[in-house]
Each structure stands twice: as C-alpha cells, then as structure tokens.
N, C-alpha and C. Protein backbone atom coordinates (compact mmCIF):
# COMPACT_ATOMS: atom_id res chain seq x y z
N UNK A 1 61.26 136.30 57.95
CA UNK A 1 62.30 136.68 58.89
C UNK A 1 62.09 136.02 60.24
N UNK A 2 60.43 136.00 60.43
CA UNK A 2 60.59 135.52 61.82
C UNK A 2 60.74 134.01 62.04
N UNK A 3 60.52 133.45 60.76
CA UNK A 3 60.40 131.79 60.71
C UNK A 3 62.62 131.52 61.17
N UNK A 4 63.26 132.80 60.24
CA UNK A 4 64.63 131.99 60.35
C UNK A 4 65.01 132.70 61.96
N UNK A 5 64.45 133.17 62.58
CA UNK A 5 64.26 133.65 63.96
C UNK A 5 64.19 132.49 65.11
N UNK A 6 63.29 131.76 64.88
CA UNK A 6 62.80 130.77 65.48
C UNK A 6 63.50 129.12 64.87
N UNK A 7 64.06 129.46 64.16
CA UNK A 7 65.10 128.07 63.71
C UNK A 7 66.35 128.36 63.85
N UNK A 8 66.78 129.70 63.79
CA UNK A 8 68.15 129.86 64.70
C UNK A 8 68.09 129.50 66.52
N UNK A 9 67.14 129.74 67.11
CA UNK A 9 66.94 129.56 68.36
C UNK A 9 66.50 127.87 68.38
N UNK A 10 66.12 127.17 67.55
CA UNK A 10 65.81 125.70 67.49
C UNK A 10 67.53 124.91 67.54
N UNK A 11 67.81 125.69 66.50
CA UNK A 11 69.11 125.32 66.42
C UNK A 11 70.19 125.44 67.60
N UNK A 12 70.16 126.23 68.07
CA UNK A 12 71.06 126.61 69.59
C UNK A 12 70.41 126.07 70.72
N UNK A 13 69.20 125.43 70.69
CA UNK A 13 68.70 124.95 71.63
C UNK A 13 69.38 122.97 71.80
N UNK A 14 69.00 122.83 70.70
CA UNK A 14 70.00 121.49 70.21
C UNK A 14 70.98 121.27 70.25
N UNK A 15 71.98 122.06 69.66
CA UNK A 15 73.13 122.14 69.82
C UNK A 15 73.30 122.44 70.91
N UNK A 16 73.21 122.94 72.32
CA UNK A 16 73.47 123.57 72.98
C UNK A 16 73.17 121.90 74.00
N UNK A 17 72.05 121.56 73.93
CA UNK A 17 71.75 120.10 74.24
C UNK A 17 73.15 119.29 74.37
N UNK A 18 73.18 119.10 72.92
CA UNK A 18 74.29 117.76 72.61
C UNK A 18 75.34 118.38 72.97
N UNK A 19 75.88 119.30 73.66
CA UNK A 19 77.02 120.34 73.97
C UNK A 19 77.21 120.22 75.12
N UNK A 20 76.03 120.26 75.88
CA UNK A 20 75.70 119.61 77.87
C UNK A 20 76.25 118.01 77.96
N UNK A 21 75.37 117.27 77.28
CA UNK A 21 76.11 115.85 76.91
C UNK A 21 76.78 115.49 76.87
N UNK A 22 77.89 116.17 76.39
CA UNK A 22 79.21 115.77 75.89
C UNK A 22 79.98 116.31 77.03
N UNK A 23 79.66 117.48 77.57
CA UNK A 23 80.58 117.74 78.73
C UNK A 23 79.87 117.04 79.75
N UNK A 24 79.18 116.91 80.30
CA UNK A 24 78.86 115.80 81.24
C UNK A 24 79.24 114.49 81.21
N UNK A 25 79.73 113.74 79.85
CA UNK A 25 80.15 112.31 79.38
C UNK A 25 81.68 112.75 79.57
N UNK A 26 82.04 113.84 79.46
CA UNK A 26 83.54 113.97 79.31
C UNK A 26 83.80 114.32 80.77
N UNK A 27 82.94 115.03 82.07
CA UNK A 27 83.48 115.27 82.78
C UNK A 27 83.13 113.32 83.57
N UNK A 28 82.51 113.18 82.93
CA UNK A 28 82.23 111.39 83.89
C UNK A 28 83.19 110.75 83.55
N UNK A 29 84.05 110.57 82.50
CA UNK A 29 85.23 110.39 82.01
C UNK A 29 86.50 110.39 82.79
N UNK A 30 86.18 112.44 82.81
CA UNK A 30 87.39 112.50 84.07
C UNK A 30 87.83 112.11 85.40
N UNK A 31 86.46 111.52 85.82
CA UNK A 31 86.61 111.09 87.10
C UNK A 31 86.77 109.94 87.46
N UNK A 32 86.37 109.30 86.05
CA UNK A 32 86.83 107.90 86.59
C UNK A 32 88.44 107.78 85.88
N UNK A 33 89.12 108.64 85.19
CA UNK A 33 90.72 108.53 85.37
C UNK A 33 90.92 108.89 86.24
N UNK A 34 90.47 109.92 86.75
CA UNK A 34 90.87 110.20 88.48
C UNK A 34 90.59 109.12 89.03
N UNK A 35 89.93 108.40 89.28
CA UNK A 35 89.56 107.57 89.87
C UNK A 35 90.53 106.36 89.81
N UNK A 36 90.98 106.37 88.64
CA UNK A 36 91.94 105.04 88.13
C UNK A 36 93.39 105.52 88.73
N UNK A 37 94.02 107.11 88.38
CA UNK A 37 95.10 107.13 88.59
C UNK A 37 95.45 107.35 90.49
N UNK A 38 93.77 107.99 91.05
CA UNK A 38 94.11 107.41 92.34
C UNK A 38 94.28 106.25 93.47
N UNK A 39 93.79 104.90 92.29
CA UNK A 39 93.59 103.56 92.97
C UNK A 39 95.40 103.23 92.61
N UNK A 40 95.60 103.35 91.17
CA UNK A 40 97.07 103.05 91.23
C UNK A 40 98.38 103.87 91.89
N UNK A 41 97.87 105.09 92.81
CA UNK A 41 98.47 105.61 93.46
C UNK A 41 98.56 104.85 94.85
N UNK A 42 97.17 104.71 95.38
CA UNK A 42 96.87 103.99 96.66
C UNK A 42 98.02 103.06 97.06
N UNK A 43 98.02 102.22 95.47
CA UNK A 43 98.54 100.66 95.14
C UNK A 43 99.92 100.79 95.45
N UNK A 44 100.78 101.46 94.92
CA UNK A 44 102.23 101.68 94.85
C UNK A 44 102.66 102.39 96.53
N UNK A 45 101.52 102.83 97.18
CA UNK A 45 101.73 103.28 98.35
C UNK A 45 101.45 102.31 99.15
N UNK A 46 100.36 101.30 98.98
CA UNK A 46 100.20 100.42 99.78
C UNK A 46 101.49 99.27 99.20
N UNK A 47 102.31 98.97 98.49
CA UNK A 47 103.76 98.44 98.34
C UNK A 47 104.57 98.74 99.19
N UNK A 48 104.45 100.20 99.00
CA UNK A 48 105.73 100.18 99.84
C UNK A 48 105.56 100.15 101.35
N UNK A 49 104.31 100.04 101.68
CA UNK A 49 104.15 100.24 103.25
C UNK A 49 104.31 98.73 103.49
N UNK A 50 103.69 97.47 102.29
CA UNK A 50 104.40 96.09 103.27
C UNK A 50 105.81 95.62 102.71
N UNK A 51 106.42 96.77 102.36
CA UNK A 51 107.86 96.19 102.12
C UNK A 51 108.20 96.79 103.45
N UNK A 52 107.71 98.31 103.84
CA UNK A 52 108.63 98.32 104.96
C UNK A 52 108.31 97.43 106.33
N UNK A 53 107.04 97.17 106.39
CA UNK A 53 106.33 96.38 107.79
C UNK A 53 106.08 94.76 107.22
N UNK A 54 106.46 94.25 106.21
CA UNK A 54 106.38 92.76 105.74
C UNK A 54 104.93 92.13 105.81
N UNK A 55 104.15 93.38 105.52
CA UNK A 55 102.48 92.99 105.49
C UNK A 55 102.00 94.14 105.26
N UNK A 56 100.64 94.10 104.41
CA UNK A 56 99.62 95.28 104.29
C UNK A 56 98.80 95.30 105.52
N UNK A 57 98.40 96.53 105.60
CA UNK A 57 97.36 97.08 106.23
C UNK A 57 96.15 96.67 106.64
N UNK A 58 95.64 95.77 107.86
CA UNK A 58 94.66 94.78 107.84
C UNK A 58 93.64 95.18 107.22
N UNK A 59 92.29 95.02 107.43
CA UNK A 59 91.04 95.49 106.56
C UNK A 59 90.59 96.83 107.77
N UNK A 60 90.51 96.72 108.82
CA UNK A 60 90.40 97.45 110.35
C UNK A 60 91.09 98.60 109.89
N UNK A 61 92.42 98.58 109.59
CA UNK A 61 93.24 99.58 109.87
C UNK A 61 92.94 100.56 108.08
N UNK A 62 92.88 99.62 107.25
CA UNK A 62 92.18 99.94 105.83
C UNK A 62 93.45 101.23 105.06
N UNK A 63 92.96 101.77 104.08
CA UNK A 63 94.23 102.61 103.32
C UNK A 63 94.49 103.94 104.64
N UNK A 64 93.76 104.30 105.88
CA UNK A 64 94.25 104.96 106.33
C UNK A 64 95.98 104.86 107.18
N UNK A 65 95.75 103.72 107.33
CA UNK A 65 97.27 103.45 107.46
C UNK A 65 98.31 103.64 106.74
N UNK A 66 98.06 104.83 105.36
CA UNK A 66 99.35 105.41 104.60
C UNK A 66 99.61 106.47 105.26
N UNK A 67 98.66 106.96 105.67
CA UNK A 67 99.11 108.91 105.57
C UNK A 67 99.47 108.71 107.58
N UNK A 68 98.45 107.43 108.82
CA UNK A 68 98.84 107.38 110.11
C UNK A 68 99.48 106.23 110.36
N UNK A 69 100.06 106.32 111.47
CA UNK A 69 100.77 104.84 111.89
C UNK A 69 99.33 104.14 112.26
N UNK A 70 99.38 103.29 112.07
CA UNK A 70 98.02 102.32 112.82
C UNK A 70 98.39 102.40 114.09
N UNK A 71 97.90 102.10 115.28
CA UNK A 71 97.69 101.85 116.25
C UNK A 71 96.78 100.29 116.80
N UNK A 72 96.32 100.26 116.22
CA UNK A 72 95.58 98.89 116.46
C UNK A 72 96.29 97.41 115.97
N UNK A 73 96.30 96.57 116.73
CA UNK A 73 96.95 95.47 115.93
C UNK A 73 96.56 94.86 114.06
N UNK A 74 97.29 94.35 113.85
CA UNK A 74 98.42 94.08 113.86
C UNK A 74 99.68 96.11 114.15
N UNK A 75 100.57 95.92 114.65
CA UNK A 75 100.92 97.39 114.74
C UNK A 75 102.07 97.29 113.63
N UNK A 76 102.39 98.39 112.91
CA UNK A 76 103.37 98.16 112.26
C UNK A 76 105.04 97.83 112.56
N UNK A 77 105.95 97.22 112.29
CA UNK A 77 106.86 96.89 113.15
C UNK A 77 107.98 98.30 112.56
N UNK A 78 107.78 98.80 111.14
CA UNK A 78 109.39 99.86 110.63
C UNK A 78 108.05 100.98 109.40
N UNK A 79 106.88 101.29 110.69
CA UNK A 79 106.76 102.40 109.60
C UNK A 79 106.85 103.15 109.30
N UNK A 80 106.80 103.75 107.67
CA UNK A 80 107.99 105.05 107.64
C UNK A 80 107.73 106.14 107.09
N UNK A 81 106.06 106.12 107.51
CA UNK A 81 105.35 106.88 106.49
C UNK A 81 105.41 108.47 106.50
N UNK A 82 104.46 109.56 106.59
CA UNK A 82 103.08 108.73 106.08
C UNK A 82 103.61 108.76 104.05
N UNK A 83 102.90 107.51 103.55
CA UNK A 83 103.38 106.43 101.97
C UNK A 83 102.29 107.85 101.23
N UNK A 84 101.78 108.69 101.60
CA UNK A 84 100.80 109.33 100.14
C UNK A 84 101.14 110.71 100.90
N UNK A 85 101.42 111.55 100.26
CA UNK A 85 101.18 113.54 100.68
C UNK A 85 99.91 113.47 101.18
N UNK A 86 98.55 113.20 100.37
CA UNK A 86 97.50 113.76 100.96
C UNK A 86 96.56 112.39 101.30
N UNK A 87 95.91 112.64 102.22
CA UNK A 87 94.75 111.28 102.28
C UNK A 87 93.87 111.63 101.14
N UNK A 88 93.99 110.77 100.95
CA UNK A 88 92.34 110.00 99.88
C UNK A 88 91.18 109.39 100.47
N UNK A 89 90.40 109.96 101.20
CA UNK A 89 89.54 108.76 101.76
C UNK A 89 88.07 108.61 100.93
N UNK A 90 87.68 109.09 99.60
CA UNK A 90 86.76 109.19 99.12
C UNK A 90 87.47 109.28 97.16
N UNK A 91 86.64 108.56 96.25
CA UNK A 91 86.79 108.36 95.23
C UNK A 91 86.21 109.72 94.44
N UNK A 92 86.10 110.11 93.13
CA UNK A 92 86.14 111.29 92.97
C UNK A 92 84.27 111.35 92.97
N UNK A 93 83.39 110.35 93.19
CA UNK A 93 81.90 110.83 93.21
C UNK A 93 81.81 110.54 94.70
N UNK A 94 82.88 110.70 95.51
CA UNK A 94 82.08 110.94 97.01
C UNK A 94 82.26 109.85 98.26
N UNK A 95 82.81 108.67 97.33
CA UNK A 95 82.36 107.37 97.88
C UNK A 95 83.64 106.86 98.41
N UNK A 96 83.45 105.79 99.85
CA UNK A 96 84.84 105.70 100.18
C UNK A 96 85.40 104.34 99.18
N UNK A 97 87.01 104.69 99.15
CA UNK A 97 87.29 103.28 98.05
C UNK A 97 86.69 102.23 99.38
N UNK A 98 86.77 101.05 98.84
CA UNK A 98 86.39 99.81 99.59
C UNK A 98 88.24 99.35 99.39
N UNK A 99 88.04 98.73 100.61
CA UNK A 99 89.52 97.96 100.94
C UNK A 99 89.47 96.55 101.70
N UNK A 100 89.96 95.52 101.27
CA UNK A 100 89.96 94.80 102.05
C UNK A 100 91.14 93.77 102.22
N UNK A 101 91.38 93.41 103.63
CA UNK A 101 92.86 92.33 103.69
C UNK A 101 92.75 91.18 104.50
N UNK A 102 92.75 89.84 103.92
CA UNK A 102 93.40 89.42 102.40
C UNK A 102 92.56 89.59 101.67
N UNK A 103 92.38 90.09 100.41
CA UNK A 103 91.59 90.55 99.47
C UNK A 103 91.09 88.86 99.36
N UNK A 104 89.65 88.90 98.25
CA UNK A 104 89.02 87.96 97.62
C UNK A 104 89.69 87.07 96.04
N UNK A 105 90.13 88.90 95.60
CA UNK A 105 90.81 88.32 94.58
C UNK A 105 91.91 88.59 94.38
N UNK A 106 92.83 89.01 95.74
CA UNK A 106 94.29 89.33 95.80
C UNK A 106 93.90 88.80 96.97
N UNK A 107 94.17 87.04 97.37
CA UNK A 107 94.19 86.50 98.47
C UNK A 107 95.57 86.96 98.66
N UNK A 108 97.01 86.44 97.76
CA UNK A 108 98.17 86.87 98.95
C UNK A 108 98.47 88.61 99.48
N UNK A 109 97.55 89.60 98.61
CA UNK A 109 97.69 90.88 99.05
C UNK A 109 96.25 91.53 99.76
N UNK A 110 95.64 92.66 98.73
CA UNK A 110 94.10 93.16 99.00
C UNK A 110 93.17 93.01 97.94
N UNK A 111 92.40 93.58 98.08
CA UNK A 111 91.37 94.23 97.15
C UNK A 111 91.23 95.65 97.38
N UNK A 112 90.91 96.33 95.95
CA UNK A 112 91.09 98.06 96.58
C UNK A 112 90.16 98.74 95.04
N UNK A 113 88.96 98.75 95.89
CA UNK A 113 88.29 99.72 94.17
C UNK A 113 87.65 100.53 94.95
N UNK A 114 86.94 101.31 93.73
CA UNK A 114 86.05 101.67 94.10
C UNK A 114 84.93 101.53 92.90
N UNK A 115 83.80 102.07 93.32
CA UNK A 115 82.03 101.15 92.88
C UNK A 115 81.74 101.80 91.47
N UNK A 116 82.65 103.13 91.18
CA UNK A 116 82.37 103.77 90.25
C UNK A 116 81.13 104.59 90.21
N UNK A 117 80.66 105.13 89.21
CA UNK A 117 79.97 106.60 88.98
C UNK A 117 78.55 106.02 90.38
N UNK A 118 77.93 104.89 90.13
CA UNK A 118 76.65 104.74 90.91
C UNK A 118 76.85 104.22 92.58
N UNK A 119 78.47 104.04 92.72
CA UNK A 119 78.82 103.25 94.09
C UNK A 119 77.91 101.80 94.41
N UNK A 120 77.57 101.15 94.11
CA UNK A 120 77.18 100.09 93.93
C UNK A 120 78.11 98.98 93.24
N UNK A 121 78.26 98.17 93.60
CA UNK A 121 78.85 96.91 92.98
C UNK A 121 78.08 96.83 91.51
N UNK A 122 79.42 95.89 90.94
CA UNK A 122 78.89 96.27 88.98
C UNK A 122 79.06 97.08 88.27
N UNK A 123 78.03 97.11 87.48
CA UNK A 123 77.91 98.41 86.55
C UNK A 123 78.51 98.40 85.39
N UNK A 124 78.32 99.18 84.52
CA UNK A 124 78.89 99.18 83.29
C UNK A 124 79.26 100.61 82.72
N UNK A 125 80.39 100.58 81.82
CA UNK A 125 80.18 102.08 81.51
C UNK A 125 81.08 103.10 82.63
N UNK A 126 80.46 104.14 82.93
CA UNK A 126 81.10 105.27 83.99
C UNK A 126 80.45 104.49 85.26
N UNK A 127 79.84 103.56 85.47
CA UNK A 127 78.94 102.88 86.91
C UNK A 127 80.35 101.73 86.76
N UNK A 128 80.79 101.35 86.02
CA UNK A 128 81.52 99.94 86.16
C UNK A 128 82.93 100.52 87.55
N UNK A 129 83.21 99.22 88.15
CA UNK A 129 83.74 99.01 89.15
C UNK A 129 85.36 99.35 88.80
N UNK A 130 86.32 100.28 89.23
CA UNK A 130 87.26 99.76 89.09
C UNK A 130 88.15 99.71 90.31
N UNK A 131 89.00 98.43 89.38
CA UNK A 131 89.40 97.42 90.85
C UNK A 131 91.47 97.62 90.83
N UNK A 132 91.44 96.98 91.47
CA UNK A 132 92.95 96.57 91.92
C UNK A 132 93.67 95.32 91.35
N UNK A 133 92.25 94.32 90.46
CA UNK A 133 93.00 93.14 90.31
C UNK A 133 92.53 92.94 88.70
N UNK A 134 93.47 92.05 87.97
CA UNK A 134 92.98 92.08 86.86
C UNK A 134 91.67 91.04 86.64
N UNK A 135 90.72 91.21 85.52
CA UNK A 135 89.77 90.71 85.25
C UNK A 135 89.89 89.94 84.02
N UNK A 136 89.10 88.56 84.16
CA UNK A 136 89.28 87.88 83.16
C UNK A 136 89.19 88.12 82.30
N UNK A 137 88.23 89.19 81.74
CA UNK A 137 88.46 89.46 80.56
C UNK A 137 89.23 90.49 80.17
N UNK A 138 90.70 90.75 81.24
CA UNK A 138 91.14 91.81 80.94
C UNK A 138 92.71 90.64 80.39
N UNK A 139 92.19 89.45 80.57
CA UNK A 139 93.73 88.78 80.43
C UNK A 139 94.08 88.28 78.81
C-alpha cells in the first residue's frame, strides 16, 4: 500500500513538472503575440501619423509621438492625434520597443522591434527579435 503511496505522489510530482512547463512555454508564447500584435499596432499608427505630417517620427521624438504632439523639431505640420488609445512604451517583458528614423532596414521609413523574451539583440526561439521589417528568410 505504501509503495502505491509513494508512486502516486512520484507521479503528480512529474506530471505536475511537465504541467509548469507547458504553462510557462505557453505563457512565453503569449507574450510574444502580444508582442507581435503590439508592434503591428505601433506600425499602422505610425502610417497614419506620416500620412497626416508627410514624415515619421524622428528617432528623438521616437513612438511617443502617437499618443503627444512632439514638440521638438522636426514639429509636426497637421497632427491629428493622439494615432493609439493607450501608450505602449514597454514590450510585454518590460523592455522599451527600440525605434529608429530612417530605420537601417526601412531606410525610406523606420525600424521598430523589440529584443524579445532576453531584450538583447538576436536570439532564437521566445529570445528571437521581432521586427518591423521582413527577413530574408522570411521572403
């Protein structure tokens, strides 16, 4: 009796293991769709802010220029914001997106990611980067 005592509790200890795992892989999951559906939110907000001012948001003035008018040059000439309901200034592990204008690999627009699960450039997995521009091997 006491042996199937101690292998029911072996058993729930394991299971209970691979049960943590999986919700921890699934909640790392969730955050980087959060993470995805708030960069392509950013994106469609940062559109429409240089359709209305005929330019994005320098790198200075960065995505806070959806939700305030900039003040600093370049100034906006028709803005009509604020382009998002709520600011975003942090990705869902904490970290601010990175922004930059003229982007590296959106010379005629930005660049706009963020570093993913480790905030560091790279990575792979829930650490991999996601970006604003497509990747070669995404073509």
């Amino acid at each position: 009796m006491k042996r199937v005592y101690w292998i029911g509790i072996i058993v729930l200890l394991v299971g209970g293991g691979v049960a943590t795992a999986r919700f921890f892989q699934q909640t790392e999951h969730g955050k980087r769709q959060q993470a995805i559906e708030e960069l392509e939110h950013l994106m469609f907000a940062l559109d429409r802010y240089a359709k209305d001012n005929g330019d994005y948001p320098s790198t200075d003035q960065g995505i806070a220029a959806l939700w305030e008018s900039p003040v600093g040059a370049p100034v906006p000439p028709n803005w009509k914001g604020p382009y998002i309901d709520t600011p975003v200034v942090a990705d869902p592990w904490g970290n601010p997106y990175a922004y930059r204008r003229p982007g590296i690999h959106g010379t005629f627009t930005y660049d706009l990611l963020s570093y993913g699960s480790d905030g560091v450039s790279g990575g792979r997995g829930d650490a991999e980067d996601i970006v604003s521009w497509l990747r070669r091997d995404e073509l």
